[in-house]
PDB file of N, CA and C in Angstrom:
ATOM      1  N   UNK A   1     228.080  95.440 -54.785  1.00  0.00           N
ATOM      2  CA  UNK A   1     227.394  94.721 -53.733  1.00  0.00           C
ATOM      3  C   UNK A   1     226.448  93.716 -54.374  1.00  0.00           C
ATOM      4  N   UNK A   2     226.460  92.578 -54.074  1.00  0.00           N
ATOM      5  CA  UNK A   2     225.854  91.548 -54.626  1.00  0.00           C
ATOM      6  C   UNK A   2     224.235  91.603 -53.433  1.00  0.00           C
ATOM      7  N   UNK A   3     223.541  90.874 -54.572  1.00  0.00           N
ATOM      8  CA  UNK A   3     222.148  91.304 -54.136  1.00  0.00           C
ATOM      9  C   UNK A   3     222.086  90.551 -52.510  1.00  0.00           C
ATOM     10  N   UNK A   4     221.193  90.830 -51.757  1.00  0.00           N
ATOM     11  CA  UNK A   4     220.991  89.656 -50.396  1.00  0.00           C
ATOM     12  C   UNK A   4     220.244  89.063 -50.377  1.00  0.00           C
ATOM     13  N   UNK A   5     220.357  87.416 -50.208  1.00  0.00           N
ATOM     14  CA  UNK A   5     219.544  86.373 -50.254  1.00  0.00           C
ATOM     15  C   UNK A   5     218.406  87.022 -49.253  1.00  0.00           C
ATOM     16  N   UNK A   6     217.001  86.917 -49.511  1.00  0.00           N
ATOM     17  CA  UNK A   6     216.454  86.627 -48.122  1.00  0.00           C
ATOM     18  C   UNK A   6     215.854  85.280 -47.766  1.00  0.00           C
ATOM     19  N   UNK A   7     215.346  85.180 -46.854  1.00  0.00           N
ATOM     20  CA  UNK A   7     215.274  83.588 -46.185  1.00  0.00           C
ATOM     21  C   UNK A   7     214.011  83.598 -47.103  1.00  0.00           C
ATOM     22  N   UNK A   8     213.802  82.481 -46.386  1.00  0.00           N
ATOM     23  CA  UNK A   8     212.220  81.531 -47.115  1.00  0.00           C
ATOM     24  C   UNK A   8     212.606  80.444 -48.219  1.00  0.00           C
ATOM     25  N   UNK A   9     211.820  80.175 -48.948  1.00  0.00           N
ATOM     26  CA  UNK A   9     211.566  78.911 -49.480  1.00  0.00           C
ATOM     27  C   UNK A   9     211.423  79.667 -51.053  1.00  0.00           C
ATOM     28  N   UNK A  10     211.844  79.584 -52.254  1.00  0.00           N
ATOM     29  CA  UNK A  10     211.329  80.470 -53.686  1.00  0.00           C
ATOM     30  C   UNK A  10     211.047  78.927 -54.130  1.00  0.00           C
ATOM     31  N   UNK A  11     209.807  79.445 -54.474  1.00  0.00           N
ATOM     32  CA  UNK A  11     209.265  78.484 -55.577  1.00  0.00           C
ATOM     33  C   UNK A  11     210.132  78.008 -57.424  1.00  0.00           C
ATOM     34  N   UNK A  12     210.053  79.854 -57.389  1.00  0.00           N
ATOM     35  CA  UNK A  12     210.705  80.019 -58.344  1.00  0.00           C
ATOM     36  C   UNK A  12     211.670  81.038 -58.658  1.00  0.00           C
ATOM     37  N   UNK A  13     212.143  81.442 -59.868  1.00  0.00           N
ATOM     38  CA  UNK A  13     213.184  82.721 -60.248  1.00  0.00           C
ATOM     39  C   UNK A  13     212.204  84.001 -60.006  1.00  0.00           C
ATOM     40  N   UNK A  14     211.074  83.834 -60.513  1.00  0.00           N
ATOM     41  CA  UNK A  14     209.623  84.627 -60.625  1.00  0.00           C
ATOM     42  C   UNK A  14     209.705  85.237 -59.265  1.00  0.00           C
ATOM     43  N   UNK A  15     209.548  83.912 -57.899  1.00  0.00           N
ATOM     44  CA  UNK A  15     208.944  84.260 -56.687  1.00  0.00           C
ATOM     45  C   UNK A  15     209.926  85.293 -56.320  1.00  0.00           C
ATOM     46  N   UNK A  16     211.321  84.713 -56.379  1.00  0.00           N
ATOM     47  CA  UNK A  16     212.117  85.085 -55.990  1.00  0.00           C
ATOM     48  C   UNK A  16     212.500  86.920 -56.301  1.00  0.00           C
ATOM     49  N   UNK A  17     212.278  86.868 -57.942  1.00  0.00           N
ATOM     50  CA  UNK A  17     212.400  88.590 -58.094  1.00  0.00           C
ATOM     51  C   UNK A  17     211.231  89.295 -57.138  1.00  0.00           C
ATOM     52  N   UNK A  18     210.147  88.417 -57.018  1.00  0.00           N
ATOM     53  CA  UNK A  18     208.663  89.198 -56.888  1.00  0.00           C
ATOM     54  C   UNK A  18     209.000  89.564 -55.100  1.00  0.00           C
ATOM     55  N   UNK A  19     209.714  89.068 -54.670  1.00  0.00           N
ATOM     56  CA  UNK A  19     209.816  88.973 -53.228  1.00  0.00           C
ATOM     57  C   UNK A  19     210.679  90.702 -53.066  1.00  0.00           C
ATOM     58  N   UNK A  20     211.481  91.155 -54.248  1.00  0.00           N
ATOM     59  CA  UNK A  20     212.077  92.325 -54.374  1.00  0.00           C
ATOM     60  C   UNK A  20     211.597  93.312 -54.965  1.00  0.00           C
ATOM     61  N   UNK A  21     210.607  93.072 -55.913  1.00  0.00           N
ATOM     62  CA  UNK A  21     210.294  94.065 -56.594  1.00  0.00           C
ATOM     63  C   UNK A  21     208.629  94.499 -56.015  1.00  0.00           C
ATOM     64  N   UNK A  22     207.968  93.584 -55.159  1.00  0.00           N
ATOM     65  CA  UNK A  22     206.811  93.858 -55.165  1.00  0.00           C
ATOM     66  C   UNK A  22     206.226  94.246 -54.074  1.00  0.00           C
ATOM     67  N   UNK A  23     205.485  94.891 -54.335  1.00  0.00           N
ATOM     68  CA  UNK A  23     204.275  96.194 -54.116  1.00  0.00           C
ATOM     69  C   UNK A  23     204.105  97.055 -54.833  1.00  0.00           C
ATOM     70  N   UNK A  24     203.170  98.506 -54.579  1.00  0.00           N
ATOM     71  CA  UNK A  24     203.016  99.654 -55.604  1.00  0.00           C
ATOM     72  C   UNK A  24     203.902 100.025 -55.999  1.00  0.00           C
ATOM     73  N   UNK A  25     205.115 100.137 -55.658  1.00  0.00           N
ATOM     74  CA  UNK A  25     205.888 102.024 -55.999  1.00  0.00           C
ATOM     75  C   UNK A  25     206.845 101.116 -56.283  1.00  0.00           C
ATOM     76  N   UNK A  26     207.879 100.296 -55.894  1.00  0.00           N
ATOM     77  CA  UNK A  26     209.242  99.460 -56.041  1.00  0.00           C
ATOM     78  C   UNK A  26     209.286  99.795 -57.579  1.00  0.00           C
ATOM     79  N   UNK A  27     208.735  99.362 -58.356  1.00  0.00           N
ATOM     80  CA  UNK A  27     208.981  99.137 -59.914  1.00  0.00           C
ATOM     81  C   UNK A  27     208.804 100.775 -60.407  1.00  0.00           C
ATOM     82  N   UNK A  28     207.890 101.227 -59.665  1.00  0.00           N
ATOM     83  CA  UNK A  28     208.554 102.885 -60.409  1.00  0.00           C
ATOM     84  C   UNK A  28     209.342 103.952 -59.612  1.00  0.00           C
ATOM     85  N   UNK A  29     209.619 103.607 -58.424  1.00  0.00           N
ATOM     86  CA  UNK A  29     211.408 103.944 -57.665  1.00  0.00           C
ATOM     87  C   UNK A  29     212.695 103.466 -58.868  1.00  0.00           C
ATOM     88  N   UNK A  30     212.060 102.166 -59.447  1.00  0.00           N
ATOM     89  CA  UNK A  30     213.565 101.979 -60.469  1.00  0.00           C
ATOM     90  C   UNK A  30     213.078 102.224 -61.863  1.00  0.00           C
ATOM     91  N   UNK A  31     212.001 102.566 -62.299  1.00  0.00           N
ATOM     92  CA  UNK A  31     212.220 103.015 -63.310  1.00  0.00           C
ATOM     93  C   UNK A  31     212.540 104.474 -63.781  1.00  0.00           C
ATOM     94  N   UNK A  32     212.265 105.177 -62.098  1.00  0.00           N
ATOM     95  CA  UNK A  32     213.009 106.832 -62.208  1.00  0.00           C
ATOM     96  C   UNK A  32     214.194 107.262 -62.175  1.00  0.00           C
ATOM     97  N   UNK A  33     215.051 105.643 -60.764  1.00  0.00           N
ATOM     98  CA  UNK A  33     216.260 105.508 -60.972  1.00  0.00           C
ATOM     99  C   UNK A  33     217.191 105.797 -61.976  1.00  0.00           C
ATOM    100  N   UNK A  34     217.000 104.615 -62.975  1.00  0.00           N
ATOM    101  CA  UNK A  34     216.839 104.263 -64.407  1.00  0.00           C
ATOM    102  C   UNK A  34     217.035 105.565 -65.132  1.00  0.00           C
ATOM    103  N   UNK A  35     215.823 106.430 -64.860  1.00  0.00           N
ATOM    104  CA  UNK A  35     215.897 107.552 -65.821  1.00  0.00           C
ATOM    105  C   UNK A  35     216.598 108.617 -65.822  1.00  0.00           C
ATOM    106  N   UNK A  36     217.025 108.781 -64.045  1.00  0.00           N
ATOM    107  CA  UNK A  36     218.048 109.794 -63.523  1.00  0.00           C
ATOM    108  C   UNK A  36     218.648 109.264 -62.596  1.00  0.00           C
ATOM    109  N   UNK A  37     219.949 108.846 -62.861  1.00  0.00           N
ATOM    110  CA  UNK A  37     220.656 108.605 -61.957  1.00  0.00           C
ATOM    111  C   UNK A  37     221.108 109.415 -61.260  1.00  0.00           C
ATOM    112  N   UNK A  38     221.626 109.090 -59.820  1.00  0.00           N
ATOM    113  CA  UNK A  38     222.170 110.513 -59.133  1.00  0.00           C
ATOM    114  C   UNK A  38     221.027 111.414 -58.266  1.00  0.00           C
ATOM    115  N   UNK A  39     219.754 110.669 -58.188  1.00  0.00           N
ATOM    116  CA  UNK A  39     218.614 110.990 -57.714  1.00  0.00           C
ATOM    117  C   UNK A  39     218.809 111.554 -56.178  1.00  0.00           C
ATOM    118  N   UNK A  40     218.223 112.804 -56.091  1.00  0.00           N
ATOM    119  CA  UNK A  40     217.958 113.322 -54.505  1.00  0.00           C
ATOM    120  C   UNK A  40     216.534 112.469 -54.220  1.00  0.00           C
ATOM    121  N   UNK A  41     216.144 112.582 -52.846  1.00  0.00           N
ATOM    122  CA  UNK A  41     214.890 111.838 -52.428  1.00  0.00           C
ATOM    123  C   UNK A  41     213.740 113.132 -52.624  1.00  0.00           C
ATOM    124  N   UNK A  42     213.807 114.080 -52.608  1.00  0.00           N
ATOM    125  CA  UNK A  42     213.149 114.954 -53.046  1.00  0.00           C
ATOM    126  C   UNK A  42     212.324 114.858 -54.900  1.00  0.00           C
ATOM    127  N   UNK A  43     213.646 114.444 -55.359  1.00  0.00           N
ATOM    128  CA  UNK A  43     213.464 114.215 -57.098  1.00  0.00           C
ATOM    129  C   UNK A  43     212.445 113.155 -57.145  1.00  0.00           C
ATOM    130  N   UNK A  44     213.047 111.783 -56.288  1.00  0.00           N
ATOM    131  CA  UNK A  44     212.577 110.993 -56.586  1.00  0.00           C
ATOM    132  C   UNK A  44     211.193 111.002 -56.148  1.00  0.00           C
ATOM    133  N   UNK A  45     210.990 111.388 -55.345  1.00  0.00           N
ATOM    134  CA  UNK A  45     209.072 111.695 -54.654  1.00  0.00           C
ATOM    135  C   UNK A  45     208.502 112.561 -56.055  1.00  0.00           C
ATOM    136  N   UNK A  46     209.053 113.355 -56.458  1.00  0.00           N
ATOM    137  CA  UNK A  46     208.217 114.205 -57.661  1.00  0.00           C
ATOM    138  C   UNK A  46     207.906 113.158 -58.857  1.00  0.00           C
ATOM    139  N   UNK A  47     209.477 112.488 -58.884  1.00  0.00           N
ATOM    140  CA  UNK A  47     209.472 111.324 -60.194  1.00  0.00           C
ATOM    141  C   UNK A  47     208.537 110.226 -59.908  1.00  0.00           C
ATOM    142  N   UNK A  48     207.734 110.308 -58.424  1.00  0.00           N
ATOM    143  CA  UNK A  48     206.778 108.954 -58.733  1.00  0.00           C
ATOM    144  C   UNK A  48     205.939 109.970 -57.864  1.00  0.00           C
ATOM    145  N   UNK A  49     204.652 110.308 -58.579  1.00  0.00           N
ATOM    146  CA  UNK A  49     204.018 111.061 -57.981  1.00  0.00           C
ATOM    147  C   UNK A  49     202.654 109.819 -57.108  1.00  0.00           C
ATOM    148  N   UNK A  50     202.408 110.758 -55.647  1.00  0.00           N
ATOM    149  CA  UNK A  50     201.641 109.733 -54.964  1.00  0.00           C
ATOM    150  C   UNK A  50     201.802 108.815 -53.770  1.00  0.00           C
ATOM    151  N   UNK A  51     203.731 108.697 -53.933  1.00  0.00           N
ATOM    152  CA  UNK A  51     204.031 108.229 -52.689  1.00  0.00           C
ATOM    153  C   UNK A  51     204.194 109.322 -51.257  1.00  0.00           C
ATOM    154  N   UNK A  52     204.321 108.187 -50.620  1.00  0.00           N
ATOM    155  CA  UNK A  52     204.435 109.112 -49.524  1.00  0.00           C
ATOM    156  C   UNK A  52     205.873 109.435 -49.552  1.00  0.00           C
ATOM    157  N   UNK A  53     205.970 110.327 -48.523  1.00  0.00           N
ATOM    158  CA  UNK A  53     207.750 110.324 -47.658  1.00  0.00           C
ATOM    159  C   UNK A  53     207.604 108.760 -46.781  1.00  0.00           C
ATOM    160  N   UNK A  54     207.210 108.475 -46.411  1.00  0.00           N
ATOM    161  CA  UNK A  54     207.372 107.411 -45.441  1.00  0.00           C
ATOM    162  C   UNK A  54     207.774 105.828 -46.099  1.00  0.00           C
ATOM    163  N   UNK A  55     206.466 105.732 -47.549  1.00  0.00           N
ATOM    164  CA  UNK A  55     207.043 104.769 -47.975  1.00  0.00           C
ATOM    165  C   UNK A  55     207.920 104.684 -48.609  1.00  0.00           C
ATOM    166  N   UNK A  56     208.184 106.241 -49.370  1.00  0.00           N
ATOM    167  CA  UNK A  56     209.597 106.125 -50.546  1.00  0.00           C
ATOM    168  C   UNK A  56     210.963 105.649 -49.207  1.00  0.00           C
ATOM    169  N   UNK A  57     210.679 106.295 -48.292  1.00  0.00           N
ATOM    170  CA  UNK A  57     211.737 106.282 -47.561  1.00  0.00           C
ATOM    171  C   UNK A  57     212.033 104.460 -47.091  1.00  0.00           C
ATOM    172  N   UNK A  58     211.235 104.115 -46.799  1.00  0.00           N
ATOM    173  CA  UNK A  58     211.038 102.477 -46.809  1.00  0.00           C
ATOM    174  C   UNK A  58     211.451 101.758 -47.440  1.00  0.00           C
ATOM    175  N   UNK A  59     210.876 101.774 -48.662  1.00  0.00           N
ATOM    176  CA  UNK A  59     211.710 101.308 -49.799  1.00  0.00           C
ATOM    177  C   UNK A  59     212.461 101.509 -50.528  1.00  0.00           C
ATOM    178  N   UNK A  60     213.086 102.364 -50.746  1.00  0.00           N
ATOM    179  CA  UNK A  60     214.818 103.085 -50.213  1.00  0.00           C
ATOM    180  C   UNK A  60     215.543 101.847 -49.965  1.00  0.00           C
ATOM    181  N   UNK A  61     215.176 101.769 -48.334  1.00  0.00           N
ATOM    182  CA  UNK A  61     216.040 100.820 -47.579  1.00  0.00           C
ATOM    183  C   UNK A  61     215.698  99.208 -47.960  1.00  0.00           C
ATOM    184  N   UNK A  62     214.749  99.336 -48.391  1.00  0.00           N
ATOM    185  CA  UNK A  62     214.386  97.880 -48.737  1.00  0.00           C
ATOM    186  C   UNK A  62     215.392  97.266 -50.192  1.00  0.00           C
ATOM    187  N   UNK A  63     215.468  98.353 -51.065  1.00  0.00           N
ATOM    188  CA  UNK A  63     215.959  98.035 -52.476  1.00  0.00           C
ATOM    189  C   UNK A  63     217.398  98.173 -52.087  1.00  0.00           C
ATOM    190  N   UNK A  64     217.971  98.752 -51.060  1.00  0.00           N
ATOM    191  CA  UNK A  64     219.624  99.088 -50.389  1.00  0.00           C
ATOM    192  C   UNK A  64     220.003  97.712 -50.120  1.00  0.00           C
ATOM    193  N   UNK A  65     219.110  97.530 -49.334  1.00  0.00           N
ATOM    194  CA  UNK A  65     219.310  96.026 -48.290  1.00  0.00           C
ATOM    195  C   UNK A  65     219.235  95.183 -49.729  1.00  0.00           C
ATOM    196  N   UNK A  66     218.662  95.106 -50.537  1.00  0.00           N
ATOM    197  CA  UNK A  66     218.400  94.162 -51.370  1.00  0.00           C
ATOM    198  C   UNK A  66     219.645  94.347 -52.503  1.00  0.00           C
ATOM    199  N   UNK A  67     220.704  95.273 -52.356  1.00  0.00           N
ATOM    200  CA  UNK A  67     221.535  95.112 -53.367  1.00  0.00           C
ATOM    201  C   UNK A  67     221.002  96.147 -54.863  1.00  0.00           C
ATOM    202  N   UNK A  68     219.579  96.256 -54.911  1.00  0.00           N
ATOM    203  CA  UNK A  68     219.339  97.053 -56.050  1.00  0.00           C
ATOM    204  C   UNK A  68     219.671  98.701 -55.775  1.00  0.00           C
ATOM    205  N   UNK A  69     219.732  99.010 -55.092  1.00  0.00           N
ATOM    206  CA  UNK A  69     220.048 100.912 -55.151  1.00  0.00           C
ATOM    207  C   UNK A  69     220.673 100.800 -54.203  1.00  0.00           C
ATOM    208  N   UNK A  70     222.081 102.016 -54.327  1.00  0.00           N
ATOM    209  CA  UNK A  70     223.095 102.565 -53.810  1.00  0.00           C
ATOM    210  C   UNK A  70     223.026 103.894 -53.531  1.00  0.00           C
ATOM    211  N   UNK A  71     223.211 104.246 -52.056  1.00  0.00           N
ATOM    212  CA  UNK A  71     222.684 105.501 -51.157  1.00  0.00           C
ATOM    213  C   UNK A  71     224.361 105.755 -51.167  1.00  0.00           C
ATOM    214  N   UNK A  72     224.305 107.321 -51.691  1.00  0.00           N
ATOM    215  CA  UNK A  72     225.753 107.925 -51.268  1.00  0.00           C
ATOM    216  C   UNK A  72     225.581 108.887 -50.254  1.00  0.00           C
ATOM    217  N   UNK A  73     226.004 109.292 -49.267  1.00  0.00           N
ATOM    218  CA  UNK A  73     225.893 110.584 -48.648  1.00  0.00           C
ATOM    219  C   UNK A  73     227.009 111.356 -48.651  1.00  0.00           C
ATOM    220  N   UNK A  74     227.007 112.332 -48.945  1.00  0.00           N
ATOM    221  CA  UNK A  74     227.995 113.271 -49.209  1.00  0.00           C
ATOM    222  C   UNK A  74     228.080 114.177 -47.761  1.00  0.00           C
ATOM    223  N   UNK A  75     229.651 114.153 -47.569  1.00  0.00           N
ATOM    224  CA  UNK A  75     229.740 114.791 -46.427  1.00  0.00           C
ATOM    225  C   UNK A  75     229.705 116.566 -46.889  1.00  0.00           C
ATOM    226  N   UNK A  76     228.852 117.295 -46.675  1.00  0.00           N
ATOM    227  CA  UNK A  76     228.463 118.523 -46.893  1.00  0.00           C
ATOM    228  C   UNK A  76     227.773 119.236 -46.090  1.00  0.00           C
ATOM    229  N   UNK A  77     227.489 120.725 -46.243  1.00  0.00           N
ATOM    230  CA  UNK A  77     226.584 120.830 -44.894  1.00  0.00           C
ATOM    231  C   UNK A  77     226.162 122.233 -46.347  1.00  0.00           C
ATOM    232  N   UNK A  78     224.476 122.015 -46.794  1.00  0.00           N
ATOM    233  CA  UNK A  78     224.188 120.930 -46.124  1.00  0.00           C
ATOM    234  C   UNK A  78     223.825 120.017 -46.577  1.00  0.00           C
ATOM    235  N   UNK A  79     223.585 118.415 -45.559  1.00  0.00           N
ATOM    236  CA  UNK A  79     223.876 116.996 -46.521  1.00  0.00           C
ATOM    237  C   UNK A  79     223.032 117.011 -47.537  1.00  0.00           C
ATOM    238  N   UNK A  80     223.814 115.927 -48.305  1.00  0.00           N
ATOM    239  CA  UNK A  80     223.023 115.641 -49.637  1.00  0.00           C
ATOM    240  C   UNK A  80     223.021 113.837 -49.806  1.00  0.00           C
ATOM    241  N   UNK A  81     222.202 113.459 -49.930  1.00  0.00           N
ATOM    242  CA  UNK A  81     222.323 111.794 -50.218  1.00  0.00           C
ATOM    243  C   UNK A  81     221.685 111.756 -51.832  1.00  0.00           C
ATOM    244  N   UNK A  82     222.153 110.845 -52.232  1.00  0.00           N
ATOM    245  CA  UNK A  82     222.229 110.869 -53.865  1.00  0.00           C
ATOM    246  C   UNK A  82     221.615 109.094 -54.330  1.00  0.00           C
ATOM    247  N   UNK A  83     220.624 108.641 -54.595  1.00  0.00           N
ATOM    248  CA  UNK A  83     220.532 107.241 -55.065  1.00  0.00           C
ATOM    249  C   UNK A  83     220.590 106.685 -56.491  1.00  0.00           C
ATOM    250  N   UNK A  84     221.506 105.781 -56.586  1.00  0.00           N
ATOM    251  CA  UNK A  84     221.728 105.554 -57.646  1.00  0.00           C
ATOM    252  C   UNK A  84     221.304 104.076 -57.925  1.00  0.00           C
ATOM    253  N   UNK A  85     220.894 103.179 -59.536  1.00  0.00           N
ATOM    254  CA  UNK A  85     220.984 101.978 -59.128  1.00  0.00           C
ATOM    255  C   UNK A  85     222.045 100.791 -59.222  1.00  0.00           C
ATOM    256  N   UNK A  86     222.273 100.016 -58.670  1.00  0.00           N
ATOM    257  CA  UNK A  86     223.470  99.163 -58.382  1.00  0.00           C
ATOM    258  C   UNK A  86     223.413  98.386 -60.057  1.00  0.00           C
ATOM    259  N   UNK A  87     224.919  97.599 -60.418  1.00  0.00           N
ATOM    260  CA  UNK A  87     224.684  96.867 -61.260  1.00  0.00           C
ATOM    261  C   UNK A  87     223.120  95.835 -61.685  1.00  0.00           C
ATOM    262  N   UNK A  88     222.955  95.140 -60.396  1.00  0.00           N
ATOM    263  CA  UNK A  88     222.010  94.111 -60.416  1.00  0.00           C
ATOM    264  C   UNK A  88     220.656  95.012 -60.314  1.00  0.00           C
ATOM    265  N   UNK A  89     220.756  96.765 -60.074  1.00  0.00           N
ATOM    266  CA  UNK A  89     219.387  97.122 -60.093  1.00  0.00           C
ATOM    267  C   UNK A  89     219.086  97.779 -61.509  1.00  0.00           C
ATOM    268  N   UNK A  90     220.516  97.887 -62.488  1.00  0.00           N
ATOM    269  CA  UNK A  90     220.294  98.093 -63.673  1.00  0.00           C
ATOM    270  C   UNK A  90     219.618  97.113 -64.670  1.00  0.00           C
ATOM    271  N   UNK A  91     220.172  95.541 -64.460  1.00  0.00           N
ATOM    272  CA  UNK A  91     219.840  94.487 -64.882  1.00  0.00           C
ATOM    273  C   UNK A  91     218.064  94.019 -64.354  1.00  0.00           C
ATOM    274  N   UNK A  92     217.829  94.361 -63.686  1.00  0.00           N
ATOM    275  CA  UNK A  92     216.462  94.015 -63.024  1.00  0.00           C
ATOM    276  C   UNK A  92     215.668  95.040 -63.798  1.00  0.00           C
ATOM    277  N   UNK A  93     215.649  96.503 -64.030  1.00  0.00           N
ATOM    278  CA  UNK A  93     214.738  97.112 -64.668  1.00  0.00           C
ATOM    279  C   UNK A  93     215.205  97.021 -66.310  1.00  0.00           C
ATOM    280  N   UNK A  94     216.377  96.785 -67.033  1.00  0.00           N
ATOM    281  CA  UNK A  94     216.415  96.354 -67.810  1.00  0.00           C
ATOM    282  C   UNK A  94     215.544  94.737 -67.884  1.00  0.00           C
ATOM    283  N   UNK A  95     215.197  93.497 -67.181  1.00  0.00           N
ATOM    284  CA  UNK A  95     214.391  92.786 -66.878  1.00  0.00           C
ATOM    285  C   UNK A  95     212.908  93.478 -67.112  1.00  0.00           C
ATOM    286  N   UNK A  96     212.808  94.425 -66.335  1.00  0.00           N
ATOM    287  CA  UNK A  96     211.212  94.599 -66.437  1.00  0.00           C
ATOM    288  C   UNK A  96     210.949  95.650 -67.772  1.00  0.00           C
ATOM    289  N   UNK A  97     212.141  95.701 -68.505  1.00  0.00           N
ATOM    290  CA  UNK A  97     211.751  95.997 -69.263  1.00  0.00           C
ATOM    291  C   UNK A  97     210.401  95.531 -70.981  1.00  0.00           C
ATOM    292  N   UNK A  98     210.236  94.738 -71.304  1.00  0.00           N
ATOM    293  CA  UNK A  98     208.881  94.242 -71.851  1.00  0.00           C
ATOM    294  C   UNK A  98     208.239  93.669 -71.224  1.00  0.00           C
ATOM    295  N   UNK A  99     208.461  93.594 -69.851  1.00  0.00           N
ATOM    296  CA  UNK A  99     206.667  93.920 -68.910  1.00  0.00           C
ATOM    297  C   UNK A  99     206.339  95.342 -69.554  1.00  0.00           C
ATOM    298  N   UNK A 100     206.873  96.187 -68.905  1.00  0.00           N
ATOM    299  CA  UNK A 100     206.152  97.549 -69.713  1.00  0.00           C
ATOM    300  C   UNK A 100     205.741  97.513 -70.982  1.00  0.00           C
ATOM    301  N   UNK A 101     206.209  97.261 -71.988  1.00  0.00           N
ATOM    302  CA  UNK A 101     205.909  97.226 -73.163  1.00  0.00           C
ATOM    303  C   UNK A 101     204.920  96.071 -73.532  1.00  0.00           C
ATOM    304  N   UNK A 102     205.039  95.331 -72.834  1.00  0.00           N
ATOM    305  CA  UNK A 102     203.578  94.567 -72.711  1.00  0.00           C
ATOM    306  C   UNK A 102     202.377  95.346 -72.457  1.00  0.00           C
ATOM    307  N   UNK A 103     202.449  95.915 -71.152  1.00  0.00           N
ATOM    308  CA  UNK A 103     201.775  96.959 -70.482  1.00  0.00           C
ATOM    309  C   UNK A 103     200.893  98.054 -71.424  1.00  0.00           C
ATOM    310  N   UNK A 104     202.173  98.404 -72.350  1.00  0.00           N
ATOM    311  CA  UNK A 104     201.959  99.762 -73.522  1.00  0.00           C
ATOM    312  C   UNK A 104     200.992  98.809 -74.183  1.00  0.00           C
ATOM    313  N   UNK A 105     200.997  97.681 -75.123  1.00  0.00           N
ATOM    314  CA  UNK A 105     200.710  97.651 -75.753  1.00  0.00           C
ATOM    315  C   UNK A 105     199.437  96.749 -75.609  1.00  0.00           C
ATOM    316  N   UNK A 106     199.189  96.294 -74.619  1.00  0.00           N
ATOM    317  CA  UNK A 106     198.164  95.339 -74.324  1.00  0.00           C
ATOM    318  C   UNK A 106     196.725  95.946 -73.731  1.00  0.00           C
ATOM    319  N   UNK A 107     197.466  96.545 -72.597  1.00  0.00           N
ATOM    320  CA  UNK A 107     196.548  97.468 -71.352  1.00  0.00           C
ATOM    321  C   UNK A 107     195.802  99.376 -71.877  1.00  0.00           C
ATOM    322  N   UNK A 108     197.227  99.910 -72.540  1.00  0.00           N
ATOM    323  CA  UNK A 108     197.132 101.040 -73.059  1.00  0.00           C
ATOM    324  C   UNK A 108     196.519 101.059 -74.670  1.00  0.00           C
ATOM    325  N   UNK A 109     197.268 100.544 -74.890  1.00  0.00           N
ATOM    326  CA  UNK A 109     196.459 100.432 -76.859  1.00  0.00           C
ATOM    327  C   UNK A 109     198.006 101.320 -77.214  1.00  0.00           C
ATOM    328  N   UNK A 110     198.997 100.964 -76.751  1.00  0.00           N
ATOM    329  CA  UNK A 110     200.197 101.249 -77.663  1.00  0.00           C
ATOM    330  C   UNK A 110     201.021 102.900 -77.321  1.00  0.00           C
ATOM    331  N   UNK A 111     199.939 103.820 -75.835  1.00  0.00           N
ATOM    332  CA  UNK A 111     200.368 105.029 -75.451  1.00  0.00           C
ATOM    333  C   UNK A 111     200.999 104.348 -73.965  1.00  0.00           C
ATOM    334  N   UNK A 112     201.927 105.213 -72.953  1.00  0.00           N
ATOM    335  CA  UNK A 112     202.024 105.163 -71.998  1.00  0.00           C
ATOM    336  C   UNK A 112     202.874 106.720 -71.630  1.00  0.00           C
ATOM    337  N   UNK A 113     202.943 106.898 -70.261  1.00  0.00           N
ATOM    338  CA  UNK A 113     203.893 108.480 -69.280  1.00  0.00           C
ATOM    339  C   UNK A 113     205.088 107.542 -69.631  1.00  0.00           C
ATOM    340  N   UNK A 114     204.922 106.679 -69.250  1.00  0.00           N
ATOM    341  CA  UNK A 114     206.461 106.374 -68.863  1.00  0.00           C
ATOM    342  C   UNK A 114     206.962 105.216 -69.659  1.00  0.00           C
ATOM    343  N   UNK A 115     208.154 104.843 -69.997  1.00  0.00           N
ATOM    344  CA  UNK A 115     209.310 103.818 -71.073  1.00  0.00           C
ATOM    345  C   UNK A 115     208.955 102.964 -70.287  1.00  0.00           C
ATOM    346  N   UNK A 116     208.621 102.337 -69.019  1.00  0.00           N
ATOM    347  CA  UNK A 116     208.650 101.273 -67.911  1.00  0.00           C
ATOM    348  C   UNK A 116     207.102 100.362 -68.979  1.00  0.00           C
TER     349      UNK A 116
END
């Protein structure tokens, strides 16, 4: 699934990722992705500690709609939905990858929890 344009005007490539990746939690929804694929929504609330249910669940659908994560539901009883990230949501946190390491090494003094 190729990512979905959304409307508006992008200044730039910048605006344009920032319009997908931004707020609090987006960037560490994919960097848990990232770390376990095959994610229950249960996992993933533990893997980013702090969110709610309401917003993980939000942005879920926001990163779906956007082409970056792929929701499977398994017909089972009882259900199981599984998130994984899409090609273009592998390439995007591979992208944010030396932001983090910027992060480590600028902000932290060279420690960080997490590879992001």
């Amino acid at each position: 699934m190729a990512t979905v344009p959304r409307p508006g005007a992008y200044v730039c490539g910048i605006d344009a990722a920032m319009a997908v990746i931004g707020g609090k939690w987006k960037v560490l929804i994919l960097w848990a992705l990232g770390e376990r694929p095959g994610c229950r929504f249960g996992e993933l609330r533990r893997l980013v500690p702090g969110i709610t249910e309401k917003v993980l669940a939000a942005h879920l659908r926001e990163l779906e709609a956007d082409g970056i994560v792929h929701r499977e539901a398994f017909d089972e009883v009882p259900p199981r939905v599984e998130y994984t990230l899409t090609e273009a949501g592998a390439q995007l946190n591979a992208a944010l990858a030396p932001l983090g390491a910027w992060g480590r090494e600028h902000v932290l003094g060279g420690t960080a929890p997490h590879p992001v």
